[in-house]
PDB file of N, CA and C in Angstrom:
ATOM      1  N   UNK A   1     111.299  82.334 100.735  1.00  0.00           N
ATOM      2  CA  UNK A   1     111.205  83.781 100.626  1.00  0.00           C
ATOM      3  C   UNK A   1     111.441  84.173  99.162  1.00  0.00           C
ATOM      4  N   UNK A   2     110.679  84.902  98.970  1.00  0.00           N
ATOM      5  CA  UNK A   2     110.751  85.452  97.338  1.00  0.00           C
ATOM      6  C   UNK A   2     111.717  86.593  96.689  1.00  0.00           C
ATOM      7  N   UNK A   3     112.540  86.463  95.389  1.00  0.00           N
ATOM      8  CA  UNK A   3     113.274  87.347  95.245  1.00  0.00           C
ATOM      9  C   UNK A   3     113.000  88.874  95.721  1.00  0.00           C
ATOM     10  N   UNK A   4     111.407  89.053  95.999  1.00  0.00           N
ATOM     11  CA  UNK A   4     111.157  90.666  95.912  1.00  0.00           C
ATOM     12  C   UNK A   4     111.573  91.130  97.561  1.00  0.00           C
ATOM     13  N   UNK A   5     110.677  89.457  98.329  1.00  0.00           N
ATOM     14  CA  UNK A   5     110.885  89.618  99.678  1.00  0.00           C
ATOM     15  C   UNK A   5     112.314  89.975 100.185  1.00  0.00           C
ATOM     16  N   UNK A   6     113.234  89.442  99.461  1.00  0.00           N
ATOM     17  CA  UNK A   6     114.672  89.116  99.968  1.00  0.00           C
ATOM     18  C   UNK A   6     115.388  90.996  99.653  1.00  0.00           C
ATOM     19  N   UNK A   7     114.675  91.174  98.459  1.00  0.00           N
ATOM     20  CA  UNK A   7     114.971  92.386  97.923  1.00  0.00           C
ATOM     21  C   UNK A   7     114.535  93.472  98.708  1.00  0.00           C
ATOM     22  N   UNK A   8     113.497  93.720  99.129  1.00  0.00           N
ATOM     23  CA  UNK A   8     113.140  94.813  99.839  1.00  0.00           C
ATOM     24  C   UNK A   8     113.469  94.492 101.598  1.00  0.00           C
ATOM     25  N   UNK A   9     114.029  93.471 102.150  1.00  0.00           N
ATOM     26  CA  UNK A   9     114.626  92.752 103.492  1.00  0.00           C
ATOM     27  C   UNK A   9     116.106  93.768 103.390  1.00  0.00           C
ATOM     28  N   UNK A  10     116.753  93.380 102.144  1.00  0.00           N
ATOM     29  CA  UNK A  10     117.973  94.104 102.415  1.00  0.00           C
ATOM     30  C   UNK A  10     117.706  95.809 101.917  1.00  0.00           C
ATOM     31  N   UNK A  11     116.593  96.453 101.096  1.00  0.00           N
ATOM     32  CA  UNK A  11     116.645  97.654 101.189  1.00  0.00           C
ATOM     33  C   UNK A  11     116.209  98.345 103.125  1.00  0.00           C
ATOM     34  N   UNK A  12     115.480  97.340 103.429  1.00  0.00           N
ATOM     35  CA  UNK A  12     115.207  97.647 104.572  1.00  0.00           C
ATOM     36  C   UNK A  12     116.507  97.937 105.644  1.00  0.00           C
ATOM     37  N   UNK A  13     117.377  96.874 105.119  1.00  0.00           N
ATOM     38  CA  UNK A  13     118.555  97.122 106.253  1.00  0.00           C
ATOM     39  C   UNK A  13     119.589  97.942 105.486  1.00  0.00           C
ATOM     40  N   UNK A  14     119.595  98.376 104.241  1.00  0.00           N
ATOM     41  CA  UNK A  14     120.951  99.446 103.780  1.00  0.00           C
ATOM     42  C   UNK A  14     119.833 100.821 104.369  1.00  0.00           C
ATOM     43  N   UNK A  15     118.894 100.579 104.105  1.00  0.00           N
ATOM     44  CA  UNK A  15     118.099 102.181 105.434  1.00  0.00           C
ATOM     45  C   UNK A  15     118.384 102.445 106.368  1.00  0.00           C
ATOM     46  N   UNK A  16     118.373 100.946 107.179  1.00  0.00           N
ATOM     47  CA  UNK A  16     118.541 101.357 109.200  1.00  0.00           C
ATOM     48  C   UNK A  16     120.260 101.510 108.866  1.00  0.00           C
ATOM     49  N   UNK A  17     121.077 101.285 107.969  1.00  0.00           N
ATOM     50  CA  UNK A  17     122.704 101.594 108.309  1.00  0.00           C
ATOM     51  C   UNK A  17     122.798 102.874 107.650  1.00  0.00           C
ATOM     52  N   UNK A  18     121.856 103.212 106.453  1.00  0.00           N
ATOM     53  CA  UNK A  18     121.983 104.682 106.413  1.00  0.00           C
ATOM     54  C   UNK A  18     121.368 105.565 107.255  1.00  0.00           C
ATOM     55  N   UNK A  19     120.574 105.300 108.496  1.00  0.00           N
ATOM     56  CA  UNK A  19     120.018 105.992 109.143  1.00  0.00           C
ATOM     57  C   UNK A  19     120.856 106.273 110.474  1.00  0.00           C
ATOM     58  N   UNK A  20     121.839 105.420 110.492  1.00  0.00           N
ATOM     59  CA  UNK A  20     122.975 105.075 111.542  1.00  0.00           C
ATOM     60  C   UNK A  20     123.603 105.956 111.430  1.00  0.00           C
ATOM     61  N   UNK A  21     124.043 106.013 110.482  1.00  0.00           N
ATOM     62  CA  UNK A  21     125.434 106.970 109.728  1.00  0.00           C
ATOM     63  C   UNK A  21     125.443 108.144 109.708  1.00  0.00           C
ATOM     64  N   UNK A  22     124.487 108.141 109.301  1.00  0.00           N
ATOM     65  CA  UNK A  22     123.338 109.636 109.256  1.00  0.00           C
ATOM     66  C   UNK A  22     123.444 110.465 110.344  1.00  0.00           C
ATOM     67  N   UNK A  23     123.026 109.329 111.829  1.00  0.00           N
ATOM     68  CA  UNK A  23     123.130 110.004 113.078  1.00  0.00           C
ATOM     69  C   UNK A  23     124.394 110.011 113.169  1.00  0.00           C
ATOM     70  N   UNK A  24     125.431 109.423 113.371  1.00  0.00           N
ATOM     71  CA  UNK A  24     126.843 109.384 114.081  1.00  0.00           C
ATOM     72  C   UNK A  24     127.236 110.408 113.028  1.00  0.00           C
ATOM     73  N   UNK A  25     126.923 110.815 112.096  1.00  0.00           N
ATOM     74  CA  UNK A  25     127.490 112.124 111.457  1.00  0.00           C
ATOM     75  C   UNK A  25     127.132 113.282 111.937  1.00  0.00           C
ATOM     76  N   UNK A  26     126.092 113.430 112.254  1.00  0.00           N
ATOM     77  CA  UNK A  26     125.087 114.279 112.946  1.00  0.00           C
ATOM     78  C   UNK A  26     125.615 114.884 114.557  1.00  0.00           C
ATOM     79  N   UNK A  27     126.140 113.818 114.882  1.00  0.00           N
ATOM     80  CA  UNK A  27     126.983 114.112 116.120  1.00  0.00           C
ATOM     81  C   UNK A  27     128.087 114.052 116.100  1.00  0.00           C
ATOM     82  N   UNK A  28     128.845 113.797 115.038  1.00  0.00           N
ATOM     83  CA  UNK A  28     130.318 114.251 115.198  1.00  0.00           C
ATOM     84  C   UNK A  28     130.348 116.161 114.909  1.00  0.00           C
ATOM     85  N   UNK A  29     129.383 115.990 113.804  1.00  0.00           N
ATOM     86  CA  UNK A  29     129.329 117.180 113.455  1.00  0.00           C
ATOM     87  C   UNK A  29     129.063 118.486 114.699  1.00  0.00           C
ATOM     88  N   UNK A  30     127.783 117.704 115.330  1.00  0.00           N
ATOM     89  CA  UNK A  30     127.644 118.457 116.353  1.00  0.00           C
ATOM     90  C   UNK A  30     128.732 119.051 117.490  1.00  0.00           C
ATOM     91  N   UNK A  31     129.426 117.508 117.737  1.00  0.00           N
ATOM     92  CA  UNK A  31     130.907 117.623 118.397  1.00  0.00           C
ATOM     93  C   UNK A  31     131.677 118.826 118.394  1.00  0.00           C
ATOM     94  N   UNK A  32     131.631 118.638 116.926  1.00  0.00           N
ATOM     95  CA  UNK A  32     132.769 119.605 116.089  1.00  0.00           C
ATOM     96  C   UNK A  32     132.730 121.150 116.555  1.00  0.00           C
ATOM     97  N   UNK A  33     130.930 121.484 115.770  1.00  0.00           N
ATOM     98  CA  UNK A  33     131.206 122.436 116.356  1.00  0.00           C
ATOM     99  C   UNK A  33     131.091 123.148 117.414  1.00  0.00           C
ATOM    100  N   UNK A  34     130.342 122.458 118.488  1.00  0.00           N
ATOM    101  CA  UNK A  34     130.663 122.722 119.847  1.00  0.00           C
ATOM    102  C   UNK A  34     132.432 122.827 120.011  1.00  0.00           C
ATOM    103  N   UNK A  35     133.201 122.180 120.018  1.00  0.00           N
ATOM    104  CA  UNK A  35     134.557 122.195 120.598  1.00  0.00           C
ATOM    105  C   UNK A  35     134.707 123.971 119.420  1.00  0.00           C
ATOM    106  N   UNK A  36     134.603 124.033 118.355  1.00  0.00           N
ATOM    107  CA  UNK A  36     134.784 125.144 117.632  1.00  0.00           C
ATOM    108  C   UNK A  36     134.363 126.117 118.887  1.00  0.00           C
ATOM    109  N   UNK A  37     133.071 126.213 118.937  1.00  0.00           N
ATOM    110  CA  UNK A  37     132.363 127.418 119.668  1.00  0.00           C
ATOM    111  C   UNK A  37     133.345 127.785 120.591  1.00  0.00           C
ATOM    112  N   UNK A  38     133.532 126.650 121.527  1.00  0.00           N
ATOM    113  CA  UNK A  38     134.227 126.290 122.896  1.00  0.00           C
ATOM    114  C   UNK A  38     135.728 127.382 122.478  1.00  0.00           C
ATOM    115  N   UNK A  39     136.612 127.070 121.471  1.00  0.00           N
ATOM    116  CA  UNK A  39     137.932 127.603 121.206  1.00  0.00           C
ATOM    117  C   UNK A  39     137.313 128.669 121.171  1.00  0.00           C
ATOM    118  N   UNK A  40     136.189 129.589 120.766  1.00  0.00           N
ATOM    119  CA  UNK A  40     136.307 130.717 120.111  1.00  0.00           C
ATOM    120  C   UNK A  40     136.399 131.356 121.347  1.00  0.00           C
ATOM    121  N   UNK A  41     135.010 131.027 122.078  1.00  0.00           N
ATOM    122  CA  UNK A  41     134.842 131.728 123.421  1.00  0.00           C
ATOM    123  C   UNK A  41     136.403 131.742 124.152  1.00  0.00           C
ATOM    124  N   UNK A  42     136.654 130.606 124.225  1.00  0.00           N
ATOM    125  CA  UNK A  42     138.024 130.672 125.249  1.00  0.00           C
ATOM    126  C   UNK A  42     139.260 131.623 124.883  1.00  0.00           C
ATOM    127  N   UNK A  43     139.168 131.544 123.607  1.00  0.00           N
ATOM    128  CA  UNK A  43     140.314 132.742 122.543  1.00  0.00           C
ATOM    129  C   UNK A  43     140.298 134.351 123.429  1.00  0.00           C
ATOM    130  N   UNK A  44     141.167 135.076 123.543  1.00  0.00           N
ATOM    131  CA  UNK A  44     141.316 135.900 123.863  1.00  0.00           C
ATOM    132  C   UNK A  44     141.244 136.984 122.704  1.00  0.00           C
ATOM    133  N   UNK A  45     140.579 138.183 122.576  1.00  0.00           N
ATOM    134  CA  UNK A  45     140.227 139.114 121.334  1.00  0.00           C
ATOM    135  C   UNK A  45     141.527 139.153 120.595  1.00  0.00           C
ATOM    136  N   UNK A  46     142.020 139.401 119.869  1.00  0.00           N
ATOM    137  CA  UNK A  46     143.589 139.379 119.113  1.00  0.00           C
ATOM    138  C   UNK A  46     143.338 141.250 119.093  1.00  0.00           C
ATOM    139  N   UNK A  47     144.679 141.888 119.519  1.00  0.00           N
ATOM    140  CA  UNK A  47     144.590 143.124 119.259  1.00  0.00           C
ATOM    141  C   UNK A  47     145.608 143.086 118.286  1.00  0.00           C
ATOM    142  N   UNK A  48     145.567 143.723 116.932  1.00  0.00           N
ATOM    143  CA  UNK A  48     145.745 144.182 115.783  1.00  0.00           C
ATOM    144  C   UNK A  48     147.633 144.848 116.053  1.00  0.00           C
ATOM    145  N   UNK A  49     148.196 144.350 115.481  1.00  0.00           N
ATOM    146  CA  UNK A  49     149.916 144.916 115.592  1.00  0.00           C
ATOM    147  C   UNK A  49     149.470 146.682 115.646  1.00  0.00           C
ATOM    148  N   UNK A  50     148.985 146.746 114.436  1.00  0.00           N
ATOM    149  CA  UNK A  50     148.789 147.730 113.489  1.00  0.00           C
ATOM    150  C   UNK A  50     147.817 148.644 115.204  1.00  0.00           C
ATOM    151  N   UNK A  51     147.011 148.729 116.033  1.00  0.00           N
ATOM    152  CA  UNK A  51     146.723 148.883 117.030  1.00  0.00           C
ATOM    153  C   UNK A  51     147.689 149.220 117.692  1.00  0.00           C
ATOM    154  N   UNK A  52     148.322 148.398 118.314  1.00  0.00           N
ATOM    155  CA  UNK A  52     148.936 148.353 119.603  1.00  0.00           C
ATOM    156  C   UNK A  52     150.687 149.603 119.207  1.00  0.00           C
ATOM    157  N   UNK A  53     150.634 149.372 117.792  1.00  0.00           N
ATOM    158  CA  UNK A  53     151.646 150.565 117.391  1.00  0.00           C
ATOM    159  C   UNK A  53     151.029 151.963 117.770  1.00  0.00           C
ATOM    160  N   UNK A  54     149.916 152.020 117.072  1.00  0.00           N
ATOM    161  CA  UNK A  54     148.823 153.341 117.403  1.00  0.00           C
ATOM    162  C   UNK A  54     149.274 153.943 119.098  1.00  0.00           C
ATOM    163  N   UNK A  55     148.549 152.770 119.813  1.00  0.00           N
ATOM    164  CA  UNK A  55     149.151 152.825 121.520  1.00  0.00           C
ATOM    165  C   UNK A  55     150.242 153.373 121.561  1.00  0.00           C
ATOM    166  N   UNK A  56     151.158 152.588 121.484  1.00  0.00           N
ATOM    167  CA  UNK A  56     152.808 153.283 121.503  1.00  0.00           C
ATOM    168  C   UNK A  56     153.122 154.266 121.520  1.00  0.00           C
ATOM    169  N   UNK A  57     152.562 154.838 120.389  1.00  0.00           N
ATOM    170  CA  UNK A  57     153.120 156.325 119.563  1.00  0.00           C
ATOM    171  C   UNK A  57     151.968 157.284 120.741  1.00  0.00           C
ATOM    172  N   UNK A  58     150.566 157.252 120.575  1.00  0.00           N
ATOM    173  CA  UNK A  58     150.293 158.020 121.975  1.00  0.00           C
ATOM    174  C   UNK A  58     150.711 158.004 122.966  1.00  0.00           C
ATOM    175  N   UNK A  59     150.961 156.975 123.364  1.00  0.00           N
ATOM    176  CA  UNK A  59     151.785 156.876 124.909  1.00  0.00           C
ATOM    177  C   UNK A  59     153.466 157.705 125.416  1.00  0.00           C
ATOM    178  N   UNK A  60     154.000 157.577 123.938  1.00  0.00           N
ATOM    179  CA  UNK A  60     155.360 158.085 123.895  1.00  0.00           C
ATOM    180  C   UNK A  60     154.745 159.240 123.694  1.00  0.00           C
ATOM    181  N   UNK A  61     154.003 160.258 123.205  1.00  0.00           N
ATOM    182  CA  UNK A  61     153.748 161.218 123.144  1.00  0.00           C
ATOM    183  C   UNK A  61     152.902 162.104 124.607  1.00  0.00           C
ATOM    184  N   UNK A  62     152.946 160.980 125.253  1.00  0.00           N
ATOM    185  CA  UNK A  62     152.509 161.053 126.714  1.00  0.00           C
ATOM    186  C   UNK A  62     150.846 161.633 126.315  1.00  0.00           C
ATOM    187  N   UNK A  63     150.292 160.986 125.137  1.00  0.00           N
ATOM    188  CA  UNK A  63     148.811 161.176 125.526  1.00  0.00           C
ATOM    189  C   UNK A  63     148.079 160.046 126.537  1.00  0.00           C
TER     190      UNK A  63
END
C-alpha cells in the first residue's frame, strides 16, 4: 500500500470518528434541550414579590 493510499485510509477514518462525534453531540445537545424545555413547561409562572405586595395592600384595603 502506498504512502498516499495509507494517507487518505486514515483521513478516511479521522472523518467517520468526526462524523461520530458530530452525531453524539448532536444528541446530547438535543437531550439537553429537551430536558430544558421539559423544566420550563413543568415550572410554575413565578409571581413577582413586588406583585403579590400590590395584592396585599388591595386586599387589606378590602378591594
Amino acid at each position: 500500500m502506498s504512502e498516499h493510499d495509507k494517507a487518505f485510509e486514515q483521513a478516511q477514518q479521522r472523518a467517520s470518528e468526526t462524523a461520530a462525534l458530530t452525531e453524539q453531540v448532536q444528541i446530547q445537545l438535543s437531550d439537553a434541550a429537551f430536558e430544558h424545555l421539559q423544566q420550563l413547561v413543568n415550572t410554575p409562572p413565578a409571581v413577582s414579590d413586588r406583585l403579590k405586595q400590590a395584592a396585599q395592600l388591595l386586599e387589606q384595603e378590602g378591594l
